[in-house]
Structure formats: structure tokens, C-alpha cells
PDB file of N, CA and C in Angstrom:
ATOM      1  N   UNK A   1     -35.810  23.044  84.469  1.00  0.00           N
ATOM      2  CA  UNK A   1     -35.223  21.889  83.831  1.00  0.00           C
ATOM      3  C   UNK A   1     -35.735  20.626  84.529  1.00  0.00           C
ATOM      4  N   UNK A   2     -36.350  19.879  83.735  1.00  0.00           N
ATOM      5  CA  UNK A   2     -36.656  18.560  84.142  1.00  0.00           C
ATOM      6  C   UNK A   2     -35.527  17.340  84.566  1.00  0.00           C
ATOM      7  N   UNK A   3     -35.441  16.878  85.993  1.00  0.00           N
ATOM      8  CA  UNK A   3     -34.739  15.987  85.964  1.00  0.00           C
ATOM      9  C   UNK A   3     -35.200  14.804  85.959  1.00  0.00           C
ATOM     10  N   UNK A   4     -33.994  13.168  85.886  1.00  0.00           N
ATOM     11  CA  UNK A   4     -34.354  12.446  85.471  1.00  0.00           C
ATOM     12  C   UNK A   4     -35.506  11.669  86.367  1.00  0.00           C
ATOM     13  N   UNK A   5     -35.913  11.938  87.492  1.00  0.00           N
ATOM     14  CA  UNK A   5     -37.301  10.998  87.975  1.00  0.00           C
ATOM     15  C   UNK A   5     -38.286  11.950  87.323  1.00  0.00           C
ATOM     16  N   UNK A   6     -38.290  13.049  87.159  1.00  0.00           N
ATOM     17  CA  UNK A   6     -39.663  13.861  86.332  1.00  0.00           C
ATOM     18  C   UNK A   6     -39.706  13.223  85.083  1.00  0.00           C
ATOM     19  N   UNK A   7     -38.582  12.844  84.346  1.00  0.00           N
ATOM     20  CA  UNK A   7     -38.614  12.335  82.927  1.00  0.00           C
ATOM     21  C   UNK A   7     -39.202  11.110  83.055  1.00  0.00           C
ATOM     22  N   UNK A   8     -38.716  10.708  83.845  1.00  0.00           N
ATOM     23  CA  UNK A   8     -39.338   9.010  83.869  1.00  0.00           C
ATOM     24  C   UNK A   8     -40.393   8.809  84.292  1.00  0.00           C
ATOM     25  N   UNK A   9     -41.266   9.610  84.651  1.00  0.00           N
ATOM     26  CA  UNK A   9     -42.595   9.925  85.430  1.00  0.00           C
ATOM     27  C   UNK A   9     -43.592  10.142  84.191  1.00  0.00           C
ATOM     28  N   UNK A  10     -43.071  11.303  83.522  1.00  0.00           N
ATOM     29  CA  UNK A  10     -43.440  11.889  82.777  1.00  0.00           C
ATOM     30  C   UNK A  10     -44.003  10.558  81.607  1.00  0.00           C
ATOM     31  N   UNK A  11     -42.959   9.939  81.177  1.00  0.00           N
ATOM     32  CA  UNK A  11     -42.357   9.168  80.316  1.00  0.00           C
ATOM     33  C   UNK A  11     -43.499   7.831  80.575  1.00  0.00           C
ATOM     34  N   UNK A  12     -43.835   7.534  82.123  1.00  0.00           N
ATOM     35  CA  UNK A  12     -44.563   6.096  82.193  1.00  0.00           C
ATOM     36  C   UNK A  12     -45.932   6.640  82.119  1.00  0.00           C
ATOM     37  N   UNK A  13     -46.708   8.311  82.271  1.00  0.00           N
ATOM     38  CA  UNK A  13     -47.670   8.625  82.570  1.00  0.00           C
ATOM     39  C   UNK A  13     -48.021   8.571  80.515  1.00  0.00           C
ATOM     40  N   UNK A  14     -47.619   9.131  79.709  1.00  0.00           N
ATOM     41  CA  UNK A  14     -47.774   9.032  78.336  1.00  0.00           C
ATOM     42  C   UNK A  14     -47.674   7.520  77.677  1.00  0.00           C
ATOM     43  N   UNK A  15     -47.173   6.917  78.029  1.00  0.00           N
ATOM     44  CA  UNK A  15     -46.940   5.167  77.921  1.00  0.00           C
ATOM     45  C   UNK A  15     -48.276   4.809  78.715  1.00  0.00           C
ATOM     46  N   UNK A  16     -48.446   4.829  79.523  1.00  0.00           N
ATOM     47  CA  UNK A  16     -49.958   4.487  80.550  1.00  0.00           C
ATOM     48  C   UNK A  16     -51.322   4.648  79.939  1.00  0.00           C
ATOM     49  N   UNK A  17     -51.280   6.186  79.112  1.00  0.00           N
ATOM     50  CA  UNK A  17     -52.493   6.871  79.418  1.00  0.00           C
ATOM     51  C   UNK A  17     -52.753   6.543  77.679  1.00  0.00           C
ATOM     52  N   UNK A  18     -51.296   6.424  77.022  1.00  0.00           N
ATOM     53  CA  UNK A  18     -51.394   6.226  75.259  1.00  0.00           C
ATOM     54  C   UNK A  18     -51.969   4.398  74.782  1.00  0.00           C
ATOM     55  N   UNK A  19     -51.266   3.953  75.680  1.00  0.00           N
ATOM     56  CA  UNK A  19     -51.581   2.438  75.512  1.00  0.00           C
ATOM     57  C   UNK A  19     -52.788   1.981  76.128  1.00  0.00           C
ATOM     58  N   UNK A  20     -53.413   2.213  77.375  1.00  0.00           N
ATOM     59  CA  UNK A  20     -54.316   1.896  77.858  1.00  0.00           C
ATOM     60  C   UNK A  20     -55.437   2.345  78.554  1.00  0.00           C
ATOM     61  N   UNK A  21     -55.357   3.778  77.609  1.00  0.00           N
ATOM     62  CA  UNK A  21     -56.845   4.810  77.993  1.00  0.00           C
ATOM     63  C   UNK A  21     -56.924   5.309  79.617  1.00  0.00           C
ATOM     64  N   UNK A  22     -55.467   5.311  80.252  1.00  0.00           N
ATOM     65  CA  UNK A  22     -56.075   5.599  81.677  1.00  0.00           C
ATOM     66  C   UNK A  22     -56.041   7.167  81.216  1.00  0.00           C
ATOM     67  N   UNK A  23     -56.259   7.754  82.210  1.00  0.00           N
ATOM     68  CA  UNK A  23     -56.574   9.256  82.011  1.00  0.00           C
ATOM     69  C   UNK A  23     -55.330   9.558  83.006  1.00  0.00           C
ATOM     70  N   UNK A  24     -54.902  11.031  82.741  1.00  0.00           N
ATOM     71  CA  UNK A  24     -53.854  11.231  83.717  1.00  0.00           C
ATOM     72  C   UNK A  24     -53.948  13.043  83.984  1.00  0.00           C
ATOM     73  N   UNK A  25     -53.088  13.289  84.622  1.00  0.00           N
ATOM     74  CA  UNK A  25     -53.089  14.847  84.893  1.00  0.00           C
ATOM     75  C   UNK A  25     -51.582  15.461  85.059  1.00  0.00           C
ATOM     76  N   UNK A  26     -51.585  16.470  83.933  1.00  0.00           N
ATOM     77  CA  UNK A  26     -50.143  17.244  83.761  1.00  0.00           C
ATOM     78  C   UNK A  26     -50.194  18.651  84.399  1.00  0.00           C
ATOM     79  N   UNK A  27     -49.274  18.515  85.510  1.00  0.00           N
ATOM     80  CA  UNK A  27     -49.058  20.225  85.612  1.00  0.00           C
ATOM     81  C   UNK A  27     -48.126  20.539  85.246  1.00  0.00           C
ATOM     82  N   UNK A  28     -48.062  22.102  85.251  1.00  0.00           N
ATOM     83  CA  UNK A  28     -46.941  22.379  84.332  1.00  0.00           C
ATOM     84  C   UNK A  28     -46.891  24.163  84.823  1.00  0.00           C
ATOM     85  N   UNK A  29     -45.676  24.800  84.857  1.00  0.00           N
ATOM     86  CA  UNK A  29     -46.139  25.813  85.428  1.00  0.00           C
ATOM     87  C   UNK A  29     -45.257  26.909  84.133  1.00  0.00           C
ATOM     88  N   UNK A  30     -46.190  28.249  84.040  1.00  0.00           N
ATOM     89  CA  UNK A  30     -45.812  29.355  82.838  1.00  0.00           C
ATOM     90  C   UNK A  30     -45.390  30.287  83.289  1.00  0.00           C
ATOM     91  N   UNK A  31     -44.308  30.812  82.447  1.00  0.00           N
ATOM     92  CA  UNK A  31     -43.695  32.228  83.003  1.00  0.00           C
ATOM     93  C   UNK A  31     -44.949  33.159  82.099  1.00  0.00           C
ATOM     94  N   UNK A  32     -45.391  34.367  83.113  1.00  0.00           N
ATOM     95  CA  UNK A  32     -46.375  35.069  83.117  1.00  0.00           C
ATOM     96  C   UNK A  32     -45.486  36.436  82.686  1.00  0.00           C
ATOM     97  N   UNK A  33     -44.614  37.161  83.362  1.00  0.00           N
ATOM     98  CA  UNK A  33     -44.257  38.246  82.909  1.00  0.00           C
ATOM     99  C   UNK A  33     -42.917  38.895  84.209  1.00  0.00           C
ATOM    100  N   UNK A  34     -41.834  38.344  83.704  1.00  0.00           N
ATOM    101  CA  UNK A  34     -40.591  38.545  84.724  1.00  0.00           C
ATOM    102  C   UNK A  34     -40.490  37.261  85.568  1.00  0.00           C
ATOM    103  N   UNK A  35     -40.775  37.603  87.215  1.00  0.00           N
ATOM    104  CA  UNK A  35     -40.918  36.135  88.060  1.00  0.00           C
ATOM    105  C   UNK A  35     -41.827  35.896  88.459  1.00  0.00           C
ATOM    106  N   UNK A  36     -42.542  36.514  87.923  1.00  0.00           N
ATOM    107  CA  UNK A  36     -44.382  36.343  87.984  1.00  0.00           C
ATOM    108  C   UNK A  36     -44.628  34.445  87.215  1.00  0.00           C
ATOM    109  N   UNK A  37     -45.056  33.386  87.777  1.00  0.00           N
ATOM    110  CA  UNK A  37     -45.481  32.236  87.069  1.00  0.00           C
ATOM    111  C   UNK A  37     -47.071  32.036  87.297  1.00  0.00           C
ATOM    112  N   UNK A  38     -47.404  31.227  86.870  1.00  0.00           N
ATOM    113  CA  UNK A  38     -48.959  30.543  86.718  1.00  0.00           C
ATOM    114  C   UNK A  38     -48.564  29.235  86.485  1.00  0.00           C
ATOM    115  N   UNK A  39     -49.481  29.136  87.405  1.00  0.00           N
ATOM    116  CA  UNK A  39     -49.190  27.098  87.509  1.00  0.00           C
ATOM    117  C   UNK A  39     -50.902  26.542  86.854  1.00  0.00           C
ATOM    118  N   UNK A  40     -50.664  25.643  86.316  1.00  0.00           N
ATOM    119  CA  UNK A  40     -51.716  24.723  85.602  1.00  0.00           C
ATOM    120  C   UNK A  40     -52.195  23.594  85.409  1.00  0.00           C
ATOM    121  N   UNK A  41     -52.835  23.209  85.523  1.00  0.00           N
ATOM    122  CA  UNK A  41     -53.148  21.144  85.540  1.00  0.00           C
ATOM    123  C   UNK A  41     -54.044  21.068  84.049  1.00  0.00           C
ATOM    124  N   UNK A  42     -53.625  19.797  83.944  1.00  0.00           N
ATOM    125  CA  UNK A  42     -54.419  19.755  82.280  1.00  0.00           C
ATOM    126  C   UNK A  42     -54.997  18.434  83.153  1.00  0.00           C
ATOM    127  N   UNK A  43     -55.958  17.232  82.649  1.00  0.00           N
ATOM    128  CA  UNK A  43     -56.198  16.268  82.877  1.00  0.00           C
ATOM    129  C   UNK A  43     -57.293  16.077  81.779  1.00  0.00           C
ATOM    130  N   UNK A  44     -56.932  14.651  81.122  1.00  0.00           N
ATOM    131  CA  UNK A  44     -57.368  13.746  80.131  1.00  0.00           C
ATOM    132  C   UNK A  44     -56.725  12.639  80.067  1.00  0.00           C
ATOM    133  N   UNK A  45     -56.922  12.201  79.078  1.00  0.00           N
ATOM    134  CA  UNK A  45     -56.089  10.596  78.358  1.00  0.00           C
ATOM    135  C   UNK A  45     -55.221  11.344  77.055  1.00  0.00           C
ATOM    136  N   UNK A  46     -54.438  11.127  76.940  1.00  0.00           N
ATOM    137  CA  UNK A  46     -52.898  10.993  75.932  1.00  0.00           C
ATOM    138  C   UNK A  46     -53.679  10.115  74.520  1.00  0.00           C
ATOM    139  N   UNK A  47     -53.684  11.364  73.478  1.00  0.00           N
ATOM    140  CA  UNK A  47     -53.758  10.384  72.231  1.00  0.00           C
ATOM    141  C   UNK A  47     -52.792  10.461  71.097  1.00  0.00           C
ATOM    142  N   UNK A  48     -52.305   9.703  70.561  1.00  0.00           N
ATOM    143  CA  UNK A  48     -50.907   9.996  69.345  1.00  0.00           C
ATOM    144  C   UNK A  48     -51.911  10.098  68.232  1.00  0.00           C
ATOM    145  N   UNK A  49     -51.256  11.745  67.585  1.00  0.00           N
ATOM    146  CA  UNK A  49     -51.728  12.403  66.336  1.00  0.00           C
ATOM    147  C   UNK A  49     -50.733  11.852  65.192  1.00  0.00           C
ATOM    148  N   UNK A  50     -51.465  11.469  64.664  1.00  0.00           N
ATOM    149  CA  UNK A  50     -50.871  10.673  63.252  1.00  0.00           C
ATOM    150  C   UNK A  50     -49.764   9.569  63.543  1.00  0.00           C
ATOM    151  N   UNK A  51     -49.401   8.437  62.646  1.00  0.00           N
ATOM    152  CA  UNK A  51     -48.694   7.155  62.716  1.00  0.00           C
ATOM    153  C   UNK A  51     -47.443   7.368  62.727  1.00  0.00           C
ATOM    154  N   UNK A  52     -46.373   8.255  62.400  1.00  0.00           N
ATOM    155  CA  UNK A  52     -45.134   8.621  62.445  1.00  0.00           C
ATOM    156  C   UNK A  52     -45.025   9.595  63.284  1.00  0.00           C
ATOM    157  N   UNK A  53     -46.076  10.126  63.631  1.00  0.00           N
ATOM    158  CA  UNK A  53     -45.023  11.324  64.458  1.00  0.00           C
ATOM    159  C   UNK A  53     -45.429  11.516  66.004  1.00  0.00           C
ATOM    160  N   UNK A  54     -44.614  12.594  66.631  1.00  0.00           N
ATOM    161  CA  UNK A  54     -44.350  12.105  67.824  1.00  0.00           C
ATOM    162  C   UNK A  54     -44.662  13.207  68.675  1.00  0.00           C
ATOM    163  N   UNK A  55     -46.250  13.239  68.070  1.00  0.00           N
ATOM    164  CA  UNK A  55     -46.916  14.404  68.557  1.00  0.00           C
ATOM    165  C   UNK A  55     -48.119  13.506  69.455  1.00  0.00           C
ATOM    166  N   UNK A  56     -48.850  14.589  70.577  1.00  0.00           N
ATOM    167  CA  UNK A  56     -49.484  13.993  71.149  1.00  0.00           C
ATOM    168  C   UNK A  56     -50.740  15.066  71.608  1.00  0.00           C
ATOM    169  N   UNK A  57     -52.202  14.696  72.103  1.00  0.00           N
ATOM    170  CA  UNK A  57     -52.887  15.398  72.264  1.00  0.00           C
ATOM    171  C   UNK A  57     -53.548  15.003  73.604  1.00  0.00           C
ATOM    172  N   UNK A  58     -53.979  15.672  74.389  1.00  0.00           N
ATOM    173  CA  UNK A  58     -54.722  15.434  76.022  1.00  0.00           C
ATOM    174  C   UNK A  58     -56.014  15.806  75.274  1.00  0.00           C
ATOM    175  N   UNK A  59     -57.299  14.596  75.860  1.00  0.00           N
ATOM    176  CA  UNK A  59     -58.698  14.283  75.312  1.00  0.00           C
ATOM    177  C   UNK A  59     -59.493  13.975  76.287  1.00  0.00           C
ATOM    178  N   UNK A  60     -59.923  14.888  77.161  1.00  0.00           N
ATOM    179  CA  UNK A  60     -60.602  14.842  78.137  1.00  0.00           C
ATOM    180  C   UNK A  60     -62.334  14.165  77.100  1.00  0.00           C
ATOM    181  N   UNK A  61     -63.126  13.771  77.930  1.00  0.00           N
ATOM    182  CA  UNK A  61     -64.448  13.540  77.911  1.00  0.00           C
ATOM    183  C   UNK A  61     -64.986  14.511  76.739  1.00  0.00           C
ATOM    184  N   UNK A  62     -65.164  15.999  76.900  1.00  0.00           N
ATOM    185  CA  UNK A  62     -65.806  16.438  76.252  1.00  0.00           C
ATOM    186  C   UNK A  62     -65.590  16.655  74.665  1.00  0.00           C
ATOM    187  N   UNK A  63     -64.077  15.870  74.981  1.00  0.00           N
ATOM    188  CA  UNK A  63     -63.191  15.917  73.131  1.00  0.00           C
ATOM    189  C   UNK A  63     -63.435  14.578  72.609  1.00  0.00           C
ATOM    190  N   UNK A  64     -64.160  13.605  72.680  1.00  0.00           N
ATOM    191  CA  UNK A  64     -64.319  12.057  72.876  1.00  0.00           C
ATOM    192  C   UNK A  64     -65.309  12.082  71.574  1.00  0.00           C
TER     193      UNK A  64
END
């Protein structure tokens, strides 16, 4: 469960990276199978998919 400084982190890194092309890096970690996890880093720039909705896509260099 995300608390509220992760949200707000979270929250200024998509505001940052959507408005002004910085690039940023999300980790994020997956349940694998019981308490087995896998941890992961994504890194790109934040782009909003279509004008209403409130979907979003990470666009590294080679997606450009």
C-alpha cells in the first residue's frame, strides 16, 4: 500500500515528466509466486494517451 509521501512523489514525478519532457524512473516491485517478489525499474518520459483519459504511457528513446 502506497502511502501518502509515495503518492505525492509519485504524483510530482508524472506532473514533471508529462508537462515538461523530463524523463523519470519507476520502480515497482511484483509478486512472482507466494513471497517470492521481483523488483523492477522502468525509466522514460510520461506521455498522456488520448485527451480525456487518464491513461498514461513511459517512452523511453527508442519509442520516440
Amino acid at each position: 500500500m502506497l502511502v501518502i509521501h509515495e503518492l505525492r512523489a509519485f504524483h510530482d514525478l508524472i506532473r514533471d515528466s508529462g508537462m515538461e519532457d523530463n524523463a523519470g524512473t519507476i520502480y515497482l516491485v511484483e509478486a512472482v509466486k507466494g513471497d517470492l517478489r521481483k523488483a523492477c525499474s522502468l525509466c522514460g518520459v510520461l506521455k498522456w494517451i488520448g485527451e480525456h483519459a487518464l491513461r498514461l504511457k513511459l517512452v523511453n528513446d527508442e519509442e520516440v
